[in-house]
Protein backbone atom coordinates (compact mmCIF):
# COMPACT_ATOMS: atom_id res chain seq x y z
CA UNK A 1 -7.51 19.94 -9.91
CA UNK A 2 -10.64 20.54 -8.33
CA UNK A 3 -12.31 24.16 -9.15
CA UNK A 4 -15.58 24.10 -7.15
CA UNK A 5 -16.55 21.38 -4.72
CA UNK A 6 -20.19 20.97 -3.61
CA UNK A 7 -21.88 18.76 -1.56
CA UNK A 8 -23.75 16.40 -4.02
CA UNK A 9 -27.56 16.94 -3.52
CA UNK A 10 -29.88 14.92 -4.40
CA UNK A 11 -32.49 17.91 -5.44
CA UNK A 12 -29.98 20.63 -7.05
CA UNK A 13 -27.93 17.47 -8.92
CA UNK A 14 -31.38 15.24 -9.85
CA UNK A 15 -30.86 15.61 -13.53
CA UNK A 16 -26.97 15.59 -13.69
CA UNK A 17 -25.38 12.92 -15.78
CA UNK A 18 -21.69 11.93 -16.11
CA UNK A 19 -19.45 11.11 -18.96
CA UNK A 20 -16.14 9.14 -19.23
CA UNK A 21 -13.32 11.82 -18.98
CA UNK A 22 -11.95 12.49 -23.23
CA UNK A 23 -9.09 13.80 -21.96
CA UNK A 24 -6.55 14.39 -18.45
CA UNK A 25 -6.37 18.19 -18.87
CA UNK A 26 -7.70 18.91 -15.16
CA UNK A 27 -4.64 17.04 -13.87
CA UNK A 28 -2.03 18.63 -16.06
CA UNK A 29 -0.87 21.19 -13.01
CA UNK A 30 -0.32 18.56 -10.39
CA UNK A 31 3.15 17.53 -10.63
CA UNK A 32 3.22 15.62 -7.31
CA UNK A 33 0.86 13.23 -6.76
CA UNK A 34 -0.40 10.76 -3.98
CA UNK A 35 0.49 7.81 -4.50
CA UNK A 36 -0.81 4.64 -2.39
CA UNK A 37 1.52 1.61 -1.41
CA UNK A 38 -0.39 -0.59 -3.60
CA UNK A 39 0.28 1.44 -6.81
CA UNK A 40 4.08 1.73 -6.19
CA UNK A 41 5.45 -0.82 -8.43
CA UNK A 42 2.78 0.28 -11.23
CA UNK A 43 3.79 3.69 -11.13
CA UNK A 44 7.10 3.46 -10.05
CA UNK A 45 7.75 1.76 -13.44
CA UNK A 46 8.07 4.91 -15.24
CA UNK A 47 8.16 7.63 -12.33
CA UNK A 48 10.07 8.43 -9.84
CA UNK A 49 8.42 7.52 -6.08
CA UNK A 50 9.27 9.63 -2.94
CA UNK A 51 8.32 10.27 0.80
CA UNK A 52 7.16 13.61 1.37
CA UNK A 53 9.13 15.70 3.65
CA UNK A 54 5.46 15.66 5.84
CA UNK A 55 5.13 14.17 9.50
CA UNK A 56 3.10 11.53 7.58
CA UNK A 57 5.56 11.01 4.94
CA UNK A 58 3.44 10.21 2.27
CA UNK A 59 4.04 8.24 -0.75
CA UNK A 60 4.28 11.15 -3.17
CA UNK A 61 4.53 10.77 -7.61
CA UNK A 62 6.78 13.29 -9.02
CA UNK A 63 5.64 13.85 -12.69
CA UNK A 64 7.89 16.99 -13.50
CA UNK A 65 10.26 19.92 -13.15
CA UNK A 66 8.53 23.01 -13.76
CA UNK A 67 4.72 23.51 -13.79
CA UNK A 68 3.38 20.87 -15.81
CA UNK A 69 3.21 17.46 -15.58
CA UNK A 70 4.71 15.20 -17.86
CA UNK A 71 2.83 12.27 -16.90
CA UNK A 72 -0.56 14.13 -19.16
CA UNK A 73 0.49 13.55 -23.04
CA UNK A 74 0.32 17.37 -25.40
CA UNK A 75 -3.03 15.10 -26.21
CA UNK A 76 -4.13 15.22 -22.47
CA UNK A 77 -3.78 11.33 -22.11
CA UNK A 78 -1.67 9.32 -19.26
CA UNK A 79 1.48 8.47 -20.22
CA UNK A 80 1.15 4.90 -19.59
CA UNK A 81 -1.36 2.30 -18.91
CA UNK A 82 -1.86 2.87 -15.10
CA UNK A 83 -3.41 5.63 -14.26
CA UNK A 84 -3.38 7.21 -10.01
CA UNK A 85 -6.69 6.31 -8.64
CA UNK A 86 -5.88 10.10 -7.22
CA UNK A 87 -6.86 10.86 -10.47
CA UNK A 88 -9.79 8.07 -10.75
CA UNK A 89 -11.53 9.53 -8.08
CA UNK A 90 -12.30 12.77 -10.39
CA UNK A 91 -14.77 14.65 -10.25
CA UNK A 92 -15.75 13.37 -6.79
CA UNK A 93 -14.00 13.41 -3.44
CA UNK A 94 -14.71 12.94 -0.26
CA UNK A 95 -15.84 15.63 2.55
CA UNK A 96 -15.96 15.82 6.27
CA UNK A 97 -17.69 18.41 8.65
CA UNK A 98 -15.95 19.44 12.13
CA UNK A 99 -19.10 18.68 14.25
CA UNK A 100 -19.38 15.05 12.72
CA UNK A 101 -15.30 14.25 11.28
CA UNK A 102 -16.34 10.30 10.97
CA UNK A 103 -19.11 11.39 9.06
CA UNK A 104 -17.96 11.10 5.02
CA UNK A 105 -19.72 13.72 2.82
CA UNK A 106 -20.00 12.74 -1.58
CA UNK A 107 -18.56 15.67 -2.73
CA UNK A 108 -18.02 16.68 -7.00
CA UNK A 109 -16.60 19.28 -8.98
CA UNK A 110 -19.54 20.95 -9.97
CA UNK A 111 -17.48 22.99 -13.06
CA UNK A 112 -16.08 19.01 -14.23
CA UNK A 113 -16.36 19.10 -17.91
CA UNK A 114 -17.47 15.45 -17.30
CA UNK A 115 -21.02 16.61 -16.00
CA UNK A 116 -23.62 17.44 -17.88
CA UNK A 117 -27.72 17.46 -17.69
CA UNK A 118 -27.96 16.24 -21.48
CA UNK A 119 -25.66 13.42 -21.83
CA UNK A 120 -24.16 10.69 -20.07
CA UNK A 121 -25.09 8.42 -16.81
CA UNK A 122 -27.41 9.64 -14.49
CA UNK A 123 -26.67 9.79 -10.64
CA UNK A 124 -29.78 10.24 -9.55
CA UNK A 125 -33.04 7.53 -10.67
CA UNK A 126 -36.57 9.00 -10.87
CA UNK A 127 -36.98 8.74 -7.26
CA UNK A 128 -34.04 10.32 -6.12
CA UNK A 129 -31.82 7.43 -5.25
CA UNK A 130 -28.37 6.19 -6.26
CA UNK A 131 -27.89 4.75 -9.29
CA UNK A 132 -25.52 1.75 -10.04
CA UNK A 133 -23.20 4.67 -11.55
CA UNK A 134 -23.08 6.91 -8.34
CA UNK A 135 -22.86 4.03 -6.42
CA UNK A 136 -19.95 2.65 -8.18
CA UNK A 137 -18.16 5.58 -7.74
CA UNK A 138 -18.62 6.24 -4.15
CA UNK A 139 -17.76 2.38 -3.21
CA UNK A 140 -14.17 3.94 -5.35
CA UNK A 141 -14.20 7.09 -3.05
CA UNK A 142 -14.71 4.53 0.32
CA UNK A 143 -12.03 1.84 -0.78
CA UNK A 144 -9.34 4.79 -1.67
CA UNK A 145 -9.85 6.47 2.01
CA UNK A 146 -9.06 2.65 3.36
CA UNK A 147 -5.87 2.09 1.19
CA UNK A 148 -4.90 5.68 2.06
CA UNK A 149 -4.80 4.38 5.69
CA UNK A 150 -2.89 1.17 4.89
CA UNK A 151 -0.45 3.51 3.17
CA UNK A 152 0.13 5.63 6.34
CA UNK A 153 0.32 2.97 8.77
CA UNK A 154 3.31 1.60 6.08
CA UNK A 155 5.20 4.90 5.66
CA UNK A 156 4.53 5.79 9.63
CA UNK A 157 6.58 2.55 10.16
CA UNK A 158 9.20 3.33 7.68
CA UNK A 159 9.38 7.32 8.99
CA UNK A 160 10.37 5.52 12.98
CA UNK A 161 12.99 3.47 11.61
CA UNK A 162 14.70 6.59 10.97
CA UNK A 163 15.95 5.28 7.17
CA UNK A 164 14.92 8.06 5.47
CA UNK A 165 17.39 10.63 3.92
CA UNK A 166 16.18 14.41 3.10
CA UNK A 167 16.87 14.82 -1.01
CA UNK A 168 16.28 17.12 -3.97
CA UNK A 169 16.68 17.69 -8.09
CA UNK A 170 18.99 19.96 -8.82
CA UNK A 171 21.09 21.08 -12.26
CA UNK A 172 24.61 22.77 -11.89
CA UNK A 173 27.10 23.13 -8.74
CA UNK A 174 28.33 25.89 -6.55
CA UNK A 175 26.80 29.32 -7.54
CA UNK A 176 25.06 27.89 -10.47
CA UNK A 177 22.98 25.07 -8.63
CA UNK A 178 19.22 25.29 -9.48
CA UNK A 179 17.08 23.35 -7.14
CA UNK A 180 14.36 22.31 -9.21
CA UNK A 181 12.04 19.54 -6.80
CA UNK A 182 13.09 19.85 -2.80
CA UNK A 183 11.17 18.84 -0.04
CA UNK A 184 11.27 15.16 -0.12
CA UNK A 185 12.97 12.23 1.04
CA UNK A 186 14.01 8.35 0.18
CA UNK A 187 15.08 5.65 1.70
CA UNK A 188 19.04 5.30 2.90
CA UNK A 189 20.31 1.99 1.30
CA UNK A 190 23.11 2.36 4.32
CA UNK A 191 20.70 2.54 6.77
CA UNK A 192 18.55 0.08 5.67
CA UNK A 193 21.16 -2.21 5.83
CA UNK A 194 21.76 -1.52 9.46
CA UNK A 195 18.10 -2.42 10.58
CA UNK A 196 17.76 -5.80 12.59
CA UNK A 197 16.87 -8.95 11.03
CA UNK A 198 13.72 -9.08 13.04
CA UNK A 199 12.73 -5.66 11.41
CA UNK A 200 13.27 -6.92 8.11
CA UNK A 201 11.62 -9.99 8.34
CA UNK A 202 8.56 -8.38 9.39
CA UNK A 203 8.88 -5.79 6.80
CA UNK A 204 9.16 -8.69 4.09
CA UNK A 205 5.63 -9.82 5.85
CA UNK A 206 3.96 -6.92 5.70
CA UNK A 207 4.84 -6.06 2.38
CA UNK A 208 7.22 -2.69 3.32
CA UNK A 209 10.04 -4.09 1.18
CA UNK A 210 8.62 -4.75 -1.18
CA UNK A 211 7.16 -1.25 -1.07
CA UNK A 212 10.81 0.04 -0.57
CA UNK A 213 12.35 -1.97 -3.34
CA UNK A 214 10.34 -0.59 -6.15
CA UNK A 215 10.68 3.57 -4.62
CA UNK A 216 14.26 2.46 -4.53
CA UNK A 217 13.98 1.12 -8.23
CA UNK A 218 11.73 4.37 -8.78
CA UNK A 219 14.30 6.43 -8.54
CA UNK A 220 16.14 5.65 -11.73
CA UNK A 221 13.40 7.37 -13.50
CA UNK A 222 14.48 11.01 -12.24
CA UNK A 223 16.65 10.55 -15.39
CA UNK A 224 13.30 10.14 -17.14
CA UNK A 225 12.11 13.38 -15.88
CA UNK A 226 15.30 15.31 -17.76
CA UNK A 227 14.74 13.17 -20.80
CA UNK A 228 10.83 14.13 -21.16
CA UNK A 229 11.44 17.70 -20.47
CA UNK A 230 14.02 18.12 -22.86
CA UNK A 231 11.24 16.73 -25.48
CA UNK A 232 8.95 18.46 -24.63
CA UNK A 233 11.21 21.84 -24.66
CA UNK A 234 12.21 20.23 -28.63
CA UNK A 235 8.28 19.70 -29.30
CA UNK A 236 8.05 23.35 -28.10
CA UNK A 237 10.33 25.23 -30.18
């Protein structure tokens, strides 16, 4: 998604401006996307929701079963309403340095088609400091990093409880089986049932069942996945 992150400078970027993205062609390629817990019952209402097969088992979008996502319309547009703040984020991200790793550094695509020195909202003022815009969008980049952390602490609990069942999309049996997503996991139903009440009722506290009900719900929608590729293919030909 990202072709050449920079620091952002205040001298080499003074005169760069930013534009709303026209379309969601730079996300096309990623077909599994972050997801955080407060975005699983938005998204999970038309994709399918997994844990990553990670030792921080992730919250993880699938959006297809090749190459290309089927979340980005042929017109480079979201499928639906919601869109990732993964995706929000573009063209700037967040940075870190070994000597200082606490220390968060305003990175940006540099080759975003969203940039430009002509048009657009400036980042920079006239004497070199943050404009409402920039500012806006690093208070984004701070807030994400915090819900990211939320998100882990969530799926760190649900990884100990040992609930979670490796899984993959396939087509065909025995010799003709073709594994098309692997590496993930989702929550046993069976096992979840065998967790203590104590567990659960904190779980309903905090919010993880809720979490768990719609990836469980989510995962309906791997039908979806066939159903949009096989338009697609039919759009194709």
């Amino acid at each position: 998604m990202y072709k050449n992150l920079v620091l952002l400078d205040t001298n080499r970027h003074k005169n760069l401006k930013i534009n709303p993205y026209i379309n969601m062609d730079f996300a096309k390629n990623s077909t599994l996307i972050p997801v955080l817990a407060n975005e699983v019952a938005l998204l999970g209402s038309a994709f399918p929701i997994v844990f990553s097969a990670t030792p921080s088992a992730s919250l993880v979008l699938i959006v297809s079963l090749d190459k290309e996502s089927l979340a980005i319309t042929p017109q480079g547009q979201w499928a639906t309403q919601y869109v990732p703040a993964f995706f929000r984020r573009y063209p700037f991200s967040l940075g870190q340095t070994q000597e200082k790793p606490d220390e968060k550094l305003i990175m940006i695509d540099e080759n975003s088609e969203m940039f430009s020195t002509t048009s657009g909202e400036r980042l920079f003022d006239e004497e070199g400091k943050n404009t409402p815009t920039l500012q806006t969008a690093i208070n984004f980049l701070m807030t994400y990093e915090e819900y990211i952390k939320q998100t882990l602490q969530m799926t760190k609990t649900i990884l100990e409880s040992d609930i979670l069942e490796d899984m993959e999309i396939s087509v065909g049996e025995g010799e003709d089986k073709r594994v098309l997503v692997t590496g993930f996991k989702v929550v046993s139903k069976d096992k979840l049932k065998e967790l203590d009440d104590l567990t659960l009722a904190q779980w309903v506290r905090s919010g993880i069942m809720a979490l768990i009900d719609s990836h469980l719900n989510s995962l309906e929608h791997i039908q979806t996945l066939f159903t949009l590729t096989q338009l697609r293919q039919g759009q194709g030909s």
